[in-house]
C-alpha atoms as a PDB file:
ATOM      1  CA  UNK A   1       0.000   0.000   0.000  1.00  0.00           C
ATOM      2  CA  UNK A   2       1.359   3.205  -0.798  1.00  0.00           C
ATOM      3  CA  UNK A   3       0.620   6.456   1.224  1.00  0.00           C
ATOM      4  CA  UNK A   4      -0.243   9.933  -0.845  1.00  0.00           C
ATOM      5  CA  UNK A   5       0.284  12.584   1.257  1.00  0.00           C
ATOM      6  CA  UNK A   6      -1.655  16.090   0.551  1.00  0.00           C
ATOM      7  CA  UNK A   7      -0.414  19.814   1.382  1.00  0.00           C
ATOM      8  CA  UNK A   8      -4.234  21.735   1.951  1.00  0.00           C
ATOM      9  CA  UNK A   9      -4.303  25.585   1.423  1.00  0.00           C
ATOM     10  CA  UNK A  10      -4.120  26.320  -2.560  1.00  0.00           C
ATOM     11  CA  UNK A  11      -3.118  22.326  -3.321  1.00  0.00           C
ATOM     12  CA  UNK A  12      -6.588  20.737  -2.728  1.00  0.00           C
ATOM     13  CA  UNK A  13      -8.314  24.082  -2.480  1.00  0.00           C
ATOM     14  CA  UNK A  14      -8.200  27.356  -4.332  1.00  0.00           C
ATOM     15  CA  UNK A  15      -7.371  29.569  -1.623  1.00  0.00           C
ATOM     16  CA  UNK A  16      -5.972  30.176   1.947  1.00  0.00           C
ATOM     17  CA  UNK A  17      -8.404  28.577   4.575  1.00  0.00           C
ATOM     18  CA  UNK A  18      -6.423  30.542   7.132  1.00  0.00           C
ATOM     19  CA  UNK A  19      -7.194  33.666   4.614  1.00  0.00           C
ATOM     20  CA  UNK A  20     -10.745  32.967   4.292  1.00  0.00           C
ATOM     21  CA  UNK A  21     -11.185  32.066   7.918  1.00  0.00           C
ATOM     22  CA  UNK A  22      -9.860  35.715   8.803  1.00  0.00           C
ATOM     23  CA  UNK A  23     -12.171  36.905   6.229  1.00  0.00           C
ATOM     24  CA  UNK A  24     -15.508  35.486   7.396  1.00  0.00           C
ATOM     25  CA  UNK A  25     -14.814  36.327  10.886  1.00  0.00           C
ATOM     26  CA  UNK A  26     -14.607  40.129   9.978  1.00  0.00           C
ATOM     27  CA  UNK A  27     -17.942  39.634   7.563  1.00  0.00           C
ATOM     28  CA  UNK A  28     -19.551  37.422  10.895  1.00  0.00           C
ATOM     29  CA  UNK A  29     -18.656  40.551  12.895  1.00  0.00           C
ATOM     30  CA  UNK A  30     -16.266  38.698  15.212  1.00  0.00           C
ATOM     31  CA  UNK A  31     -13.304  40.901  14.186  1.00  0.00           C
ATOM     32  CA  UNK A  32     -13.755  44.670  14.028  1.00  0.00           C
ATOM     33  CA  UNK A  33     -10.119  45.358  14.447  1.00  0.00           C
ATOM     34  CA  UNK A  34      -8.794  48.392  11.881  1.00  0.00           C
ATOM     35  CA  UNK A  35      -6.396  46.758   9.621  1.00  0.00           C
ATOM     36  CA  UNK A  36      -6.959  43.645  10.101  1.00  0.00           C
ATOM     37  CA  UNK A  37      -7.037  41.758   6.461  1.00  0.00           C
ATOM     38  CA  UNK A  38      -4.241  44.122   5.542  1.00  0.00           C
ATOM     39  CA  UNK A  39      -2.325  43.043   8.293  1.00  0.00           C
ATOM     40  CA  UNK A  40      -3.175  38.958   7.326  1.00  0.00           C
ATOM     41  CA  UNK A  41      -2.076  40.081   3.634  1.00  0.00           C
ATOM     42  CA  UNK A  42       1.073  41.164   4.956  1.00  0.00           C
ATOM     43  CA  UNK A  43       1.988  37.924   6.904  1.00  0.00           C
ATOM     44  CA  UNK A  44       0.530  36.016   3.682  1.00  0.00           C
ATOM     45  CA  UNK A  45       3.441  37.309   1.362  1.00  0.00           C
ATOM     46  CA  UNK A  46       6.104  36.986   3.775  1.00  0.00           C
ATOM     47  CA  UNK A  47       4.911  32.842   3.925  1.00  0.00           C
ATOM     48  CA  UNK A  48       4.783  32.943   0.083  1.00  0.00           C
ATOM     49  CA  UNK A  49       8.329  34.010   0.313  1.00  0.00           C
ATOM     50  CA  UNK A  50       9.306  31.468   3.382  1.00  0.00           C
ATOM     51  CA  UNK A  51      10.028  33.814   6.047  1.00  0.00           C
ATOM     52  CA  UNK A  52       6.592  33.590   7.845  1.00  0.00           C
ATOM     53  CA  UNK A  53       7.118  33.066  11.785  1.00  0.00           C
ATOM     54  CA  UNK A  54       4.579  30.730  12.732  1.00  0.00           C
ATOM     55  CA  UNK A  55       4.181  31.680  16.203  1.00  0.00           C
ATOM     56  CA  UNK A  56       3.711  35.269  15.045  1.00  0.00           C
ATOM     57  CA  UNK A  57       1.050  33.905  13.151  1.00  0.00           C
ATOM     58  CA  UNK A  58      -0.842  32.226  15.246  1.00  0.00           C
ATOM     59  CA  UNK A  59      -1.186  34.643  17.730  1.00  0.00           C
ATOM     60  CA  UNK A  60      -2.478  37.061  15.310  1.00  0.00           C
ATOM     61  CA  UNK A  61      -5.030  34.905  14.745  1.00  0.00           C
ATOM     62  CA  UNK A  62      -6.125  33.508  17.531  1.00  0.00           C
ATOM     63  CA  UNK A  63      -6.576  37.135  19.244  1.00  0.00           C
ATOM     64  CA  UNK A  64      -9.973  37.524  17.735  1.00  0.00           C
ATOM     65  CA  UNK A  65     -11.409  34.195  18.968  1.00  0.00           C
ATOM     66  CA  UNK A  66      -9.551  33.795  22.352  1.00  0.00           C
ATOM     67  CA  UNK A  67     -12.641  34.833  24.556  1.00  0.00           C
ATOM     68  CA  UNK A  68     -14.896  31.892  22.916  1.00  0.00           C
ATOM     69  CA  UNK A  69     -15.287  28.398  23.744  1.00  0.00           C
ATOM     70  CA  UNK A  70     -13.924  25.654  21.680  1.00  0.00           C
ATOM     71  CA  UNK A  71     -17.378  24.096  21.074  1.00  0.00           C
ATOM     72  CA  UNK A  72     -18.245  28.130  19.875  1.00  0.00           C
ATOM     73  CA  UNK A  73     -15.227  28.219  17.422  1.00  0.00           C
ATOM     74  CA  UNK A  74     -15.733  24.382  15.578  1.00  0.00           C
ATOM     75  CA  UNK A  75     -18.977  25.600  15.171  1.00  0.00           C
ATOM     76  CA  UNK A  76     -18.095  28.638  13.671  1.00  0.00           C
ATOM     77  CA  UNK A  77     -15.266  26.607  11.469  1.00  0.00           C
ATOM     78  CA  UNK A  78     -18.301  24.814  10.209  1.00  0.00           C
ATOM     79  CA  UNK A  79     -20.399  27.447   8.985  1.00  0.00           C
ATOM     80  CA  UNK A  80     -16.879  28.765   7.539  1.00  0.00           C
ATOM     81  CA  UNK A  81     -16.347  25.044   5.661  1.00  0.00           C
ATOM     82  CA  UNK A  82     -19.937  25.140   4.243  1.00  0.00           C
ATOM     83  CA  UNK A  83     -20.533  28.694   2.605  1.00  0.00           C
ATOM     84  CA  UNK A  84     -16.608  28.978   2.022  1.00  0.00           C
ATOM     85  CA  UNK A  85     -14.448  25.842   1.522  1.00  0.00           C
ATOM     86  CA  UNK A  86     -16.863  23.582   0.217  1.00  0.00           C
ATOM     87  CA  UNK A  87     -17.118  25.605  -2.959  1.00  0.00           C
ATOM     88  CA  UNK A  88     -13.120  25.864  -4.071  1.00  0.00           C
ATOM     89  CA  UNK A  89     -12.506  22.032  -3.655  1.00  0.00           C
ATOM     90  CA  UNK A  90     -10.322  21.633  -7.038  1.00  0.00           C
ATOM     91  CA  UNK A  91     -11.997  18.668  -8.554  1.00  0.00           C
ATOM     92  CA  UNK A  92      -9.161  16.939  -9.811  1.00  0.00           C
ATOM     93  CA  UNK A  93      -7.457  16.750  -6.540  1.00  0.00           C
ATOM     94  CA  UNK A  94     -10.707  15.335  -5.384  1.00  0.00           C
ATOM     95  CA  UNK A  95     -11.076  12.888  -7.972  1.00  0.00           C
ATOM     96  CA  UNK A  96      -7.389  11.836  -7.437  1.00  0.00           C
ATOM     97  CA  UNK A  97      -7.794  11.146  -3.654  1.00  0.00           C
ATOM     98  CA  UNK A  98     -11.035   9.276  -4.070  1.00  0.00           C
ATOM     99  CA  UNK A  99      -9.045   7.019  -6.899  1.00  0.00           C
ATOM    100  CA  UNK A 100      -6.451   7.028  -4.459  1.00  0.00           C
ATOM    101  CA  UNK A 101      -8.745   5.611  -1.347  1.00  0.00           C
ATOM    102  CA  UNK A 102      -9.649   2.608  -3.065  1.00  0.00           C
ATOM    103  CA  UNK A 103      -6.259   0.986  -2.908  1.00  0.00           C
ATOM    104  CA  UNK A 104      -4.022   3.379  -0.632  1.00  0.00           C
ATOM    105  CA  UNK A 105      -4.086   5.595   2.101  1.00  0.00           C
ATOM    106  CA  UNK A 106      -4.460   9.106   2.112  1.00  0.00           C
ATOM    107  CA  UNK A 107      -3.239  11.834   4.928  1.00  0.00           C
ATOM    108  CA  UNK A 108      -3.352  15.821   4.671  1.00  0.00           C
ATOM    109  CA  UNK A 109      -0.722  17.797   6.052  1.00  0.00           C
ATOM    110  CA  UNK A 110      -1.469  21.470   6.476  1.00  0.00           C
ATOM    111  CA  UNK A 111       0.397  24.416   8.440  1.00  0.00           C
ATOM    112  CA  UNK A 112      -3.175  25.602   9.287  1.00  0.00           C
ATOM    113  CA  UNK A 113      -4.194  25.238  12.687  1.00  0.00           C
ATOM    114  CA  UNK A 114      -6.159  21.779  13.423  1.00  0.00           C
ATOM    115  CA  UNK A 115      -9.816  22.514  14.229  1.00  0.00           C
ATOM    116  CA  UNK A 116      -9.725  24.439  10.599  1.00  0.00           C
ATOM    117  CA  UNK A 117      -8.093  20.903   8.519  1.00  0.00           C
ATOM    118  CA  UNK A 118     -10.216  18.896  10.881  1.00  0.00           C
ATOM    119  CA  UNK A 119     -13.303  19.985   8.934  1.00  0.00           C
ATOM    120  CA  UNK A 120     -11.926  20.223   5.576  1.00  0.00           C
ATOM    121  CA  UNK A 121     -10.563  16.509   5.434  1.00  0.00           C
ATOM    122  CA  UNK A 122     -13.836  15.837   6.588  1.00  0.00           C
ATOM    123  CA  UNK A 123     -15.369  17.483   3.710  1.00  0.00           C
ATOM    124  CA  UNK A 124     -12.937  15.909   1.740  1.00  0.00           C
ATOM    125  CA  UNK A 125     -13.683  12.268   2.734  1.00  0.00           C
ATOM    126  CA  UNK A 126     -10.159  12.249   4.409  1.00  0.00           C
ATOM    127  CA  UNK A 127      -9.832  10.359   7.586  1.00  0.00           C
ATOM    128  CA  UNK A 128      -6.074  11.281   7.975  1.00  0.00           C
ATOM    129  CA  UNK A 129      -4.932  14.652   8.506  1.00  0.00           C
ATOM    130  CA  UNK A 130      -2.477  16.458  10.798  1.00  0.00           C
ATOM    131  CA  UNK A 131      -2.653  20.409  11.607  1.00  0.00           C
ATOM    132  CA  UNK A 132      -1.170  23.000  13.854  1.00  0.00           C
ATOM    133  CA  UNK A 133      -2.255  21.541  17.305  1.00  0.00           C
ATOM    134  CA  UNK A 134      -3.316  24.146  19.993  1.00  0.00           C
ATOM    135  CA  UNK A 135      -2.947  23.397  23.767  1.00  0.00           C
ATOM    136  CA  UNK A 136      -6.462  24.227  24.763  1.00  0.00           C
ATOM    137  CA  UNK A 137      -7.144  26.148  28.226  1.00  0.00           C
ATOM    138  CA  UNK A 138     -10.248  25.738  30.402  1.00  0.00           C
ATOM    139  CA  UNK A 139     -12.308  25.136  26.925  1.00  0.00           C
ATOM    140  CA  UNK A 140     -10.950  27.563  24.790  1.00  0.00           C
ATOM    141  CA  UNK A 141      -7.926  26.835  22.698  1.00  0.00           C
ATOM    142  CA  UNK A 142      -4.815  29.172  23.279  1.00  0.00           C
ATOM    143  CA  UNK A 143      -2.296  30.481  20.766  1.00  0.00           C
ATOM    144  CA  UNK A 144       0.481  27.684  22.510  1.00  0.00           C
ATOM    145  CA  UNK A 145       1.205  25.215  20.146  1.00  0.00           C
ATOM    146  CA  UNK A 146       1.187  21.967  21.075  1.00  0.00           C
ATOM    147  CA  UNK A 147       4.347  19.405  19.664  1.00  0.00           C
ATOM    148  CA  UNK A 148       5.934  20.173  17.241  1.00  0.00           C
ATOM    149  CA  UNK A 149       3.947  22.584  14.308  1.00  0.00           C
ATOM    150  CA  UNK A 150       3.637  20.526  10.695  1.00  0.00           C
ATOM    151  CA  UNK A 151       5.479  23.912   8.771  1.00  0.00           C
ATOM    152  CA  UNK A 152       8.006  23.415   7.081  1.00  0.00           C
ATOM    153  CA  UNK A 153      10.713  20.882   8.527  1.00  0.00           C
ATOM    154  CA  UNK A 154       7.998  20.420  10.896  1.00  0.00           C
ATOM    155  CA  UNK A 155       5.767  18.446   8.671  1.00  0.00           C
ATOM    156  CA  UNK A 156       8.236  15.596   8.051  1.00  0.00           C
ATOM    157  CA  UNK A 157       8.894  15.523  12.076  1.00  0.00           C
ATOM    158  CA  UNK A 158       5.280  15.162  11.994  1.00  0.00           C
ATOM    159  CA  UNK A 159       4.789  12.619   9.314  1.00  0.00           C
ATOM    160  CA  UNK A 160       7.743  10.528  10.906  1.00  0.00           C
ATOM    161  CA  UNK A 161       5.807  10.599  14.370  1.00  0.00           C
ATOM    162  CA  UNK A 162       2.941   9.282  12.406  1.00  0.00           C
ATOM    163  CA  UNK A 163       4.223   6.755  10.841  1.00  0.00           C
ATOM    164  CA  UNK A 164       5.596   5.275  13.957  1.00  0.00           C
ATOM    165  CA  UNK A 165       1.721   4.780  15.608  1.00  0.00           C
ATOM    166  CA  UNK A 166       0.654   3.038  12.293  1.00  0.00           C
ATOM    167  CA  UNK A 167       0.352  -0.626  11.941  1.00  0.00           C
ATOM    168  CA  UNK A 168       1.459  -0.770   8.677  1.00  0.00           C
ATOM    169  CA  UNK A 169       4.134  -0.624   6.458  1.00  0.00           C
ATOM    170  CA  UNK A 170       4.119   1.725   3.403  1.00  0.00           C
ATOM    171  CA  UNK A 171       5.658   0.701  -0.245  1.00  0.00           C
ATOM    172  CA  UNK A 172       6.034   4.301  -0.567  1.00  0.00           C
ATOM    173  CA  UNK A 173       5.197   8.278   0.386  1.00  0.00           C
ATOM    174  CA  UNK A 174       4.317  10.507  -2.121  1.00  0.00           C
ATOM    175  CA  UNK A 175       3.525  14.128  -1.637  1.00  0.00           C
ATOM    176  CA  UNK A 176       1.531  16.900  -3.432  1.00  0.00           C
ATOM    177  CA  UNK A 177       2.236  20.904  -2.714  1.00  0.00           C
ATOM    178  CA  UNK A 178       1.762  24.105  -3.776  1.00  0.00           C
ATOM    179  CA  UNK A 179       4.570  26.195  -1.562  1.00  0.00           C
ATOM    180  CA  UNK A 180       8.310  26.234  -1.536  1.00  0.00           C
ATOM    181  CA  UNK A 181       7.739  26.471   2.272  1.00  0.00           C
ATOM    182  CA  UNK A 182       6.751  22.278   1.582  1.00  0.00           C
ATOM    183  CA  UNK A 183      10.469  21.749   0.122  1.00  0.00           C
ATOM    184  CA  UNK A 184      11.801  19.544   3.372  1.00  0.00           C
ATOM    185  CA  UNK A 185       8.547  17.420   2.778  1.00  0.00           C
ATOM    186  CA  UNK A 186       8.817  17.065  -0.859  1.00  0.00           C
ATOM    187  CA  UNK A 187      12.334  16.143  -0.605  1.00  0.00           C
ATOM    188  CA  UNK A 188      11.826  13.526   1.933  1.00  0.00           C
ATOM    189  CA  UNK A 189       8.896  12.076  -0.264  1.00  0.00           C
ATOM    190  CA  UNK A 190       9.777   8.867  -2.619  1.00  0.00           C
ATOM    191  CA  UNK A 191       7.664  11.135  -5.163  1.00  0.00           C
ATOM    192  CA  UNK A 192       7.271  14.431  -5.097  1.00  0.00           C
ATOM    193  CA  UNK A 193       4.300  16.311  -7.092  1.00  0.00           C
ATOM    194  CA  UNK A 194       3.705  20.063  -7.258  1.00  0.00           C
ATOM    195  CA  UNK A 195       0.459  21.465  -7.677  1.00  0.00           C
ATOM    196  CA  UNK A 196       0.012  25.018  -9.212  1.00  0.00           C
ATOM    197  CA  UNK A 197       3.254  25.756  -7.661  1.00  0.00           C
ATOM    198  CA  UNK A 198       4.486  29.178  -6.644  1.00  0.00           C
ATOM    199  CA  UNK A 199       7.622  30.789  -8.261  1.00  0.00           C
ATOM    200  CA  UNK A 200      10.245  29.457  -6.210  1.00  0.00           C
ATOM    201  CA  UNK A 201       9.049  25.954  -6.155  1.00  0.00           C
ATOM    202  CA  UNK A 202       8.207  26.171  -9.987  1.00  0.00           C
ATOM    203  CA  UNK A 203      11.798  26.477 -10.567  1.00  0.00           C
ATOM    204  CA  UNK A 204      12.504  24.047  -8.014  1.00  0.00           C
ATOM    205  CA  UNK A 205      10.510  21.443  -9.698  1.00  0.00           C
ATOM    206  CA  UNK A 206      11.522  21.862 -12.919  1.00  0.00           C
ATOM    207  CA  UNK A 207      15.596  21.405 -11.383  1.00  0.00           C
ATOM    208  CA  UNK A 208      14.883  18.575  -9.736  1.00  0.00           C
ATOM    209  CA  UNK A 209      12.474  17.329 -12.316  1.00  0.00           C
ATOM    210  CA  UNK A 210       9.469  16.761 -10.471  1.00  0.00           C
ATOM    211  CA  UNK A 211       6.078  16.390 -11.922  1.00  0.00           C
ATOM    212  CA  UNK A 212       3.683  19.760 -11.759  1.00  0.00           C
ATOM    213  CA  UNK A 213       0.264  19.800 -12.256  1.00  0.00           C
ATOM    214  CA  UNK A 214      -2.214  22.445 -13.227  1.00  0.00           C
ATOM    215  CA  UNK A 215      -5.522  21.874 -11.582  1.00  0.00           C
ATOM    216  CA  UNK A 216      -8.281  24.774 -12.429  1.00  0.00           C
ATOM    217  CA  UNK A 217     -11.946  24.800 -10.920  1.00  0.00           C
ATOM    218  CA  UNK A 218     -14.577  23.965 -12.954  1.00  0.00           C
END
């Protein structure tokens, strides 16, 4: 059995969940803080270029959701995965991982905090997924991260600690991503796949030779 492993944000989805997450809380009326999408923009391109600080991150955007309950916020996250995730799912990455479940496991493997890729795998028919873990505090989760985050080198510590609880042995890992910030993963991979890559992993791919694909929505 081989395992196919899936970066989230624009791989399987055309868009940022943690960008469209920000945005419907500010159109819910949960965040009425000046500047705040310009501010998420800002932290956006420095992650397109790899120099996001994830801690940084998560704080920012936890701030706006700190003073609700856990229960409050997945409830809010589904709302969120209805009227705004469930529409940008690119179809050929959904056709590929239900091909894919028949004879092979599948796992996602998003820097996006869990209780967000929680809902989307769901959506996606994915059983499998690791996230940015949260410590959670009398109900409500905190910006502490909990382990060790899947970004960047973190998503192979991740995928390693994984593997370890599983029962079986895998013939091989490949991996699917959109963002140069995925290059430890995609090196550690048996096959590496890029997905409407950005620049720098564009060039990447085409160095090293790996396979890109194009997927569009319909």
């Amino acid at each position: 059995m081989e395992l196919h492993i899936f970066d989230l944000d624009e791989t399987l989805i055309a868009g940022d969940s943690g960008v469209l997450w920000h945005q419907f809380l500010v159109r819910e009326g949960i965040v009425s803080q000046a500047g705040f999408l310009e501010q998420d923009a800002a932290m956006m391109q420095q992650y397109a270029l790899g120099e996001l600080a994830l801690e940084q991150y998560i704080s920012f955007s936890l701030s706006p959701i700190k003073h609700l309950s856990c229960e409050q916020v997945d409830r809010l996250v589904s709302q969120f995965v209805q009227q705004r995730v469930n529409h940008i799912v690119y179809p050929q990455g959904e056709a590929l991982i239900s091909q894919l479940k028949q004879s092979h496991e599948v796992l996602i493997i998003s820097a996006t905090v869990s209780f967000i890729v929680i809902q989307v795998a769901q959506l996606l028919g994915v059983e499998h997924h690791l996230g940015v873990d949260l410590h959670a505090e009398q109900g409500k989760y905190t910006e502490q991260i909990q382990g060790v985050a899947s970004f960047r080198e973190g998503k192979v510590t991740r995928l390693k600690q994984w593997l370890t609880g599983q029962s079986r042995q895998y013939s091989s890992i490949s991996f699917y991503s959109d963002s140069i910030n995925d290059q430890p993963l995609l090196e550690y991979a048996d096959n590496a796949y890029t997905v409407n890559p950005c620049p720098k992993l564009k060039q990447l791919a085409l160095e090293r030779n790996w396979t890109q694909f194009s997927w569009q929505l319909s």
